[in-house]
C-alpha atoms as a PDB file:
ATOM      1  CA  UNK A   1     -53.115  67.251 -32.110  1.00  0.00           C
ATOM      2  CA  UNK A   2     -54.152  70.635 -30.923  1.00  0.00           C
ATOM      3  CA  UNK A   3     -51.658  73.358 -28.857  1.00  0.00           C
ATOM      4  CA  UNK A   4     -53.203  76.585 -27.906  1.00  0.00           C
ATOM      5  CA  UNK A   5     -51.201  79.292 -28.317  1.00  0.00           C
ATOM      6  CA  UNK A   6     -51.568  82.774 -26.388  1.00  0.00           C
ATOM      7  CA  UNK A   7     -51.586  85.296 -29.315  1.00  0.00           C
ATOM      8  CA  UNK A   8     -52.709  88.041 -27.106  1.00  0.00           C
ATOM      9  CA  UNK A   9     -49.690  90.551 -26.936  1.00  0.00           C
ATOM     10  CA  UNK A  10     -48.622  91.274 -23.018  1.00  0.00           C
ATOM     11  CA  UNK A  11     -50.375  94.064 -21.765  1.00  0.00           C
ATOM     12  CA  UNK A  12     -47.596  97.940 -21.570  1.00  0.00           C
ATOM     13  CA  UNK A  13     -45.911  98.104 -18.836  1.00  0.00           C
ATOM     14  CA  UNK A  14     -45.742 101.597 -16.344  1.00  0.00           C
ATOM     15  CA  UNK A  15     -42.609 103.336 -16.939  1.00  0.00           C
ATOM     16  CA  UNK A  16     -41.308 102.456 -13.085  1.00  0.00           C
ATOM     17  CA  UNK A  17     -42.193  99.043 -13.719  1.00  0.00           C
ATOM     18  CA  UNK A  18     -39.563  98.922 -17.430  1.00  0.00           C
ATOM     19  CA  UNK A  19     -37.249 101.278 -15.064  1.00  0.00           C
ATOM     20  CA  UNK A  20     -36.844  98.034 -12.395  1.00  0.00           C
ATOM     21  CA  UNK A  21     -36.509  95.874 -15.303  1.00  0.00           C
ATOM     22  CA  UNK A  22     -34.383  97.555 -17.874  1.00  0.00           C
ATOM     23  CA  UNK A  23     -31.269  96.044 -17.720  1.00  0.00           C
ATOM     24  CA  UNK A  24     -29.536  99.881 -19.026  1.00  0.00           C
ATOM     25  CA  UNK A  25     -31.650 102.085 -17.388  1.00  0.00           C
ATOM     26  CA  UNK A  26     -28.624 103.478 -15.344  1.00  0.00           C
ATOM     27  CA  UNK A  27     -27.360 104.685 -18.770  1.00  0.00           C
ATOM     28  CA  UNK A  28     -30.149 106.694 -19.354  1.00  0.00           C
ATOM     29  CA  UNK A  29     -29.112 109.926 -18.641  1.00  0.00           C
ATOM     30  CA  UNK A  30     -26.224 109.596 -21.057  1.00  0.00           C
ATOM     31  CA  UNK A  31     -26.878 111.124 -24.700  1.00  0.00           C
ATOM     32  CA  UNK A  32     -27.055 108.663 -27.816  1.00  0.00           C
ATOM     33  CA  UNK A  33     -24.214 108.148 -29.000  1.00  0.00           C
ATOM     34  CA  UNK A  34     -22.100 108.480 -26.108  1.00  0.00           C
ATOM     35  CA  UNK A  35     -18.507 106.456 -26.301  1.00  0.00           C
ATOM     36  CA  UNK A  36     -16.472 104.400 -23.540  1.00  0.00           C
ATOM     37  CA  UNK A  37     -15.095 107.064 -22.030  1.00  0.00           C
ATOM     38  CA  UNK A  38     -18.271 109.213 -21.138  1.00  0.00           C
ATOM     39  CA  UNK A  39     -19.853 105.827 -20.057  1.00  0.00           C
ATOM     40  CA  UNK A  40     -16.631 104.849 -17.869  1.00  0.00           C
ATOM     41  CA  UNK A  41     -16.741 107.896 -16.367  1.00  0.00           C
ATOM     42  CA  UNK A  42     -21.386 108.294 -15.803  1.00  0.00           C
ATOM     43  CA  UNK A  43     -20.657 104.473 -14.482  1.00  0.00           C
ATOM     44  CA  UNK A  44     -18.096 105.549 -12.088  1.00  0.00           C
ATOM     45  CA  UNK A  45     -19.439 109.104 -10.852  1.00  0.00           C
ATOM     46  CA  UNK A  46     -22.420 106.704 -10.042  1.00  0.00           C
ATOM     47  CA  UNK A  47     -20.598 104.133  -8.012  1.00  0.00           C
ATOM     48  CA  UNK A  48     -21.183 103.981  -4.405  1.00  0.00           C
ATOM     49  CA  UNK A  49     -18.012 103.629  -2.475  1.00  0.00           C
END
């Protein structure tokens, strides 16, 4: 019995196409590092009402 198997790696992705995808890209503009209360407050500065 025989499978074929795609070895080929995907092709890179354009950075606006990882932006739509990336699941934390709206943490991005917070430095490494950061703890819960700068993300609390990035998340909720960001928030639309």
């Amino acid at each position: 019995m025989t499978t074929d198997v795609d070895l080929e790696p995907e092709p890179e992705r354009a950075d606006d196409e990882d932006d739509e995808r990336d699941p934390t890209a709206h943490l991005d503009d917070l430095e490494d590092g950061a703890g819960c209360t700068e993300i609390w407050s990035h998340l909720s500065e960001s928030r639309e009402e």
